[in-house]
Protein backbone atom coordinates (compact mmCIF):
# COMPACT_ATOMS: atom_id res chain seq x y z
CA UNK A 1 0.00 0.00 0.00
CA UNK A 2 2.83 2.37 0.74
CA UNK A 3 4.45 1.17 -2.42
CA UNK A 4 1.82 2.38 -3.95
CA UNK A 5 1.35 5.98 -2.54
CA UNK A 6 5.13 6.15 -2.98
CA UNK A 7 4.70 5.22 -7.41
CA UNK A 8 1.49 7.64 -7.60
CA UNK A 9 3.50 10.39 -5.54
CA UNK A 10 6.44 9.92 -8.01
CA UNK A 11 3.91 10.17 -10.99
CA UNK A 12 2.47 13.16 -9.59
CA UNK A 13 5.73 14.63 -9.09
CA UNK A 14 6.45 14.13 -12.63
CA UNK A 15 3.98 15.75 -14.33
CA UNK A 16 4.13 19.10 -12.22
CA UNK A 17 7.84 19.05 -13.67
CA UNK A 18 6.89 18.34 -17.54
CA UNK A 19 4.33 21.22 -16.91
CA UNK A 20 6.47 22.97 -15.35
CA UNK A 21 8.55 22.78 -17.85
CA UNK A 22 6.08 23.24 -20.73
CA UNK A 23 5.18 26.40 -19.11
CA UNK A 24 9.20 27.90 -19.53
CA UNK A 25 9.22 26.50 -22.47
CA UNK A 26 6.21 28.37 -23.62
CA UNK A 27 7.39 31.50 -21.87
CA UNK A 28 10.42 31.12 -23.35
CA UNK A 29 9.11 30.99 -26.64
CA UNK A 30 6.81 34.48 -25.97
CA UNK A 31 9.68 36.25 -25.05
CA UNK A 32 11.51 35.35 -28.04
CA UNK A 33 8.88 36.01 -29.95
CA UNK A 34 8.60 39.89 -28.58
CA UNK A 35 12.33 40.50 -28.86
CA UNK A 36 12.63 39.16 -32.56
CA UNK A 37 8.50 40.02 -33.63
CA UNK A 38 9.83 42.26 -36.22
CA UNK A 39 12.18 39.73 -37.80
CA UNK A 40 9.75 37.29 -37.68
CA UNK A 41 6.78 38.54 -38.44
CA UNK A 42 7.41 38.58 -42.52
CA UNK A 43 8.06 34.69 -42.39
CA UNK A 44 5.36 33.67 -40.13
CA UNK A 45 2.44 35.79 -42.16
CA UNK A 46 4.13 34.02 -45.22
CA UNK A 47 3.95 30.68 -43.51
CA UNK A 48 0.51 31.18 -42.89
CA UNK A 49 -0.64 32.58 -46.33
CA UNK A 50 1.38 29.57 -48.12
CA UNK A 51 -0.71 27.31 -46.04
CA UNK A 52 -4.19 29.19 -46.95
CA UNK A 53 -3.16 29.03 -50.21
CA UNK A 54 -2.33 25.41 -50.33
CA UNK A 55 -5.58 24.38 -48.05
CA UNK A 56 -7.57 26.03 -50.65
CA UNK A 57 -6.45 25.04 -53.58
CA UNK A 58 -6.87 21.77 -52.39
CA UNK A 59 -10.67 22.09 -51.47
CA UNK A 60 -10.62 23.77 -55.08
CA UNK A 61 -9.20 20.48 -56.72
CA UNK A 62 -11.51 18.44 -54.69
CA UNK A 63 -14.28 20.20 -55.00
CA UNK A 64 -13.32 19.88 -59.20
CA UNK A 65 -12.64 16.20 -58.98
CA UNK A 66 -16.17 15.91 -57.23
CA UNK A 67 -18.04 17.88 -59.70
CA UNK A 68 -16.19 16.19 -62.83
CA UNK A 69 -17.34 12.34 -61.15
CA UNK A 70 -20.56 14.18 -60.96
CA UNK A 71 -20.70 15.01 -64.31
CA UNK A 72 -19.29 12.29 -65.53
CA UNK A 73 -22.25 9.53 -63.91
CA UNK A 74 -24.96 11.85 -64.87
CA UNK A 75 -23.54 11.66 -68.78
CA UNK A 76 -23.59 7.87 -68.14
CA UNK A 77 -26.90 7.73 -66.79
CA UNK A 78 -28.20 10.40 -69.55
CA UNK A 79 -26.55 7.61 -72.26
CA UNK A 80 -28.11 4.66 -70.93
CA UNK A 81 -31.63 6.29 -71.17
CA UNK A 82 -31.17 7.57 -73.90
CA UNK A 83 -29.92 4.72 -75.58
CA UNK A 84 -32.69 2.58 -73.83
CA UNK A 85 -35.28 1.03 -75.75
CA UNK A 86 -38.27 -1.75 -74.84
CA UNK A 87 -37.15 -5.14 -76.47
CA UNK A 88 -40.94 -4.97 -77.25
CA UNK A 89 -39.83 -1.14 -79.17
CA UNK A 90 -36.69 -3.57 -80.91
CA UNK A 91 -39.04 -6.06 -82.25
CA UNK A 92 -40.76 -3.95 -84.32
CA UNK A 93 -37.81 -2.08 -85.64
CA UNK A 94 -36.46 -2.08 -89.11
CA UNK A 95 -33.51 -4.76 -90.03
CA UNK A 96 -31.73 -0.73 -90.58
CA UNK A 97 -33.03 0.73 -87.27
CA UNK A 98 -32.00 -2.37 -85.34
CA UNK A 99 -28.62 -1.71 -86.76
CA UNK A 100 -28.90 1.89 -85.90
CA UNK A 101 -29.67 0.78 -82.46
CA UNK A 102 -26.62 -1.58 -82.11
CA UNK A 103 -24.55 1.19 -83.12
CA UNK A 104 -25.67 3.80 -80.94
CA UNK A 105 -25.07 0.94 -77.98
CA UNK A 106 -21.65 0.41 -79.29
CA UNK A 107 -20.72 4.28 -79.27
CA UNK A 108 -22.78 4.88 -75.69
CA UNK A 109 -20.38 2.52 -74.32
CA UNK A 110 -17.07 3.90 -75.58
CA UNK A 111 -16.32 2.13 -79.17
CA UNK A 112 -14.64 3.86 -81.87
CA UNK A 113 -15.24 4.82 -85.26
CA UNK A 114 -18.31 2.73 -85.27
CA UNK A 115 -20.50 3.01 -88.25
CA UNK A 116 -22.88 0.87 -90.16
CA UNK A 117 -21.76 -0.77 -93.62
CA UNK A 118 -25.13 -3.08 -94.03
CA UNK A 119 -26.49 -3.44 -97.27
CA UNK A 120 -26.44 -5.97 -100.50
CA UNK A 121 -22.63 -6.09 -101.09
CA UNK A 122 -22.02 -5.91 -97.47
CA UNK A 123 -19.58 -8.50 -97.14
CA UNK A 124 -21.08 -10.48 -94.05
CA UNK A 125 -20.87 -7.43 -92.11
CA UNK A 126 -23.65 -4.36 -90.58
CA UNK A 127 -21.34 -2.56 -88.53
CA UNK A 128 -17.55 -1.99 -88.29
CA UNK A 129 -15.79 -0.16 -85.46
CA UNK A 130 -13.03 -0.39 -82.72
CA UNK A 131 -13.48 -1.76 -79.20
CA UNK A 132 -13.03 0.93 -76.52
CA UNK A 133 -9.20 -0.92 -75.72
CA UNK A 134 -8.44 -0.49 -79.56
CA UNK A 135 -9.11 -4.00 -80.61
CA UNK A 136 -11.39 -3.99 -84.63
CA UNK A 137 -14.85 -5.38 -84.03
CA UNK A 138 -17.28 -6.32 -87.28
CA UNK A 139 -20.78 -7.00 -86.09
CA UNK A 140 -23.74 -8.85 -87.90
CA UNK A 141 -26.99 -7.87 -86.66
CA UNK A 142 -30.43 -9.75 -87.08
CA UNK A 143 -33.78 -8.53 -86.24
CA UNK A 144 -35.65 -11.31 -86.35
CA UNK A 145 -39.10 -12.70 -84.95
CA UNK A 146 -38.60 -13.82 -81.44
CA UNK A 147 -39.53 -17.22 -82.06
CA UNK A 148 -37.17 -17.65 -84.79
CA UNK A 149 -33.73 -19.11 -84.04
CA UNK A 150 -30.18 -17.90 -85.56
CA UNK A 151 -28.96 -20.91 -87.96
CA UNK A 152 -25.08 -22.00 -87.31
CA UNK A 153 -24.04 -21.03 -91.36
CA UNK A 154 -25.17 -17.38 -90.25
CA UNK A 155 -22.81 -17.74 -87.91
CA UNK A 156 -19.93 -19.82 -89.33
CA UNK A 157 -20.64 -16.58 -91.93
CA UNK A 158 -19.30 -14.05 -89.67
CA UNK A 159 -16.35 -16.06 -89.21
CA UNK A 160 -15.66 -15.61 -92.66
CA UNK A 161 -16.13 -11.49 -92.24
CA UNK A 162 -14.36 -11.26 -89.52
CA UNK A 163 -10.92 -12.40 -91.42
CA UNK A 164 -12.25 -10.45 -94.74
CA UNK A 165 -12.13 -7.32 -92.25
CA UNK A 166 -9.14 -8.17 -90.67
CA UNK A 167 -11.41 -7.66 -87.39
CA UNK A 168 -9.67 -8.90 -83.75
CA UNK A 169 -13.02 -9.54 -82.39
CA UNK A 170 -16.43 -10.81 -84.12
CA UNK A 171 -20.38 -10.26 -82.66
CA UNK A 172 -23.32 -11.45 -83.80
CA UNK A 173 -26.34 -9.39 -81.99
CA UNK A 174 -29.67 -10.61 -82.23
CA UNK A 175 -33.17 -10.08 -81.12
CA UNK A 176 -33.68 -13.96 -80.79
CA UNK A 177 -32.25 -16.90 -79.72
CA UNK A 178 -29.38 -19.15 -81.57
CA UNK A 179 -29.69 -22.44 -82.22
CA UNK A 180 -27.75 -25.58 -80.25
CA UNK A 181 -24.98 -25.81 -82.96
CA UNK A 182 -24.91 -22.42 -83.71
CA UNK A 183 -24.20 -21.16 -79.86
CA UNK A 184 -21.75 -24.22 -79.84
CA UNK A 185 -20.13 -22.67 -83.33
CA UNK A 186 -19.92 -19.20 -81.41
CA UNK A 187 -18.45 -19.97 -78.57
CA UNK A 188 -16.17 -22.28 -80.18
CA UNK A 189 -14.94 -19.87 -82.11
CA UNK A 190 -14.38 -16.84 -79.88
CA UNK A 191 -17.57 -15.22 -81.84
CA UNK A 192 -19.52 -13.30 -79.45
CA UNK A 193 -23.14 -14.26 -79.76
CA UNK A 194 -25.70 -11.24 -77.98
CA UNK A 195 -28.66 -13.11 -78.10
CA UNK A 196 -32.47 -11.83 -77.02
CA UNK A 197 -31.43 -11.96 -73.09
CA UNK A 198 -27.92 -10.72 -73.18
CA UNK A 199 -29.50 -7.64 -76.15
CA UNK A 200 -31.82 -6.58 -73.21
CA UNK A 201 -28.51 -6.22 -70.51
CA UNK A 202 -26.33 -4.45 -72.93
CA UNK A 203 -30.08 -2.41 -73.33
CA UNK A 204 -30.11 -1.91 -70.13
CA UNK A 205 -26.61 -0.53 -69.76
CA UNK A 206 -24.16 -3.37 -69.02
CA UNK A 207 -21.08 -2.96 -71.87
CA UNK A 208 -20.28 -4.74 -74.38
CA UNK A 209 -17.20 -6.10 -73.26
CA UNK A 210 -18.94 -7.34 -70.02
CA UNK A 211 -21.17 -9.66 -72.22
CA UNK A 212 -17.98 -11.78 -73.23
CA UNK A 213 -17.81 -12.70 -69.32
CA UNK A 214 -21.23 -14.84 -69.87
CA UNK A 215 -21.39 -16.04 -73.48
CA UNK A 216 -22.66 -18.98 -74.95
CA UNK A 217 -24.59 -19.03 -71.15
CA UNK A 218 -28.65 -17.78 -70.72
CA UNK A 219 -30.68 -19.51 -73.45
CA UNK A 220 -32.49 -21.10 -70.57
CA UNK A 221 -33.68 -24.17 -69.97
CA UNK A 222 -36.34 -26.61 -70.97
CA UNK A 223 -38.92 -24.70 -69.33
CA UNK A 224 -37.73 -21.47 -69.93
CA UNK A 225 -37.90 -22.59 -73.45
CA UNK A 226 -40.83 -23.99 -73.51
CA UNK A 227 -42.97 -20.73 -71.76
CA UNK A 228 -40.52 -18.68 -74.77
CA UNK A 229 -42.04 -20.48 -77.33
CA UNK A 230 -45.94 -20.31 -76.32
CA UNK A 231 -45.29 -17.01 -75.47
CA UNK A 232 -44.56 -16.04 -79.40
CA UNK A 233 -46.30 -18.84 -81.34
């Protein structure tokens, strides 16, 4: 027990010496600061307007950087609705407006030089254009009845435009579903197939590139099937 006083005693003791000592230390620092004020005084003000400046012209660049991300998610958002359409709206589009629409959803989500080349002597091909890492994309695009289903020589096709266009990548968008040996041919073959489920994610603003994550996957099932096709015969 008297150990104890003895320990808190010493504690005590101790910090009445370190204030104590802060206090001279302060004092000290006063009366320097009166004796030299006028030699000083130029260098502190500059200290302390160097430091407002730098404080705010980092609340400016912050404040900047948080407007620009702003901006930049409402342009996103703006492109996505823009861009959106109904896939009810895509089946009754044009075989041309369909291919309008896949190139406005190439150029909403960063692609290059995209433009549409579809017609009788088009070579296999509706739209040409660059990926947004730089990598030549030719796309075939086919607005067709629901219930239909994409035959594996449209696809084998493509193949055949993508090395006539020297492309790096090949996509085959459509408003239906591909058949057994065509999604086999597709995926075999690096070909990215959009068919009618992935059409309505890139529709409803996932990219383009983020479709090759689930290809050849999402035709459904037997039942899914089956409730597809009384739905549209």
């Amino acid at each position: 027990m008297a150990a104890r006083r003895r320990r808190r005693g010493s504690a005590a003791r101790k910090r009445r010496q370190q204030l104590r000592a802060g206090a001279v230390a302060a004092g000290l620092v006063v009366v320097l600061l009166a004796v030299f004020w006028s030699a000083i005084w130029p260098h502190l003000v500059g200290v302390l307007i160097l430091g407002g400046a730098a404080l705010g012209g980092w609340r400016l660049w912050r404040t900047d950087r948080s407007i620009r991300d702003s901006d930049r998610q409402w342009r996103q958002d703006e492109s996505v609705k823009a861009g959106h359409r109904t896939l009810a709206e895509v089946d009754v589009m044009t075989g041309t407006e369909f291919e309008d629409f896949v190139v406005d959803l190439c150029r909403r989500d960063g692609c290059t030089d995209v433009k549409r080349v579809g017609g009788s002597h088009d070579n296999g091909a509706d739209v040409l254009g660059c990926l947004p890492d730089g990598r030549r994309m030719v796309i075939q695009c086919k607005r067709y009845a629901p219930k239909s289903r994409i035959p594996s020589r449209e696809v084998r096709d493509l193949l055949g435009s993508k090395v006539h266009f020297k492309a790096d990548v090949a996509i085959f968008a459509a408003t239906t579903y591909f058949s057994g040996p065509a999604a086999k041919f597709a995926t075999e073959n690096s070909i990215l197939a959009v068919h009618r489920d992935h059409l309505g994610l890139w529709n409803d603003g996932a990219s383009l590139l983020s479709l090759t994550a689930v290809n050849g996957l999402g035709q459904g099932d037997r039942r899914h099937q089956k409730r597809w096709k009384a739905t549209y015969e």
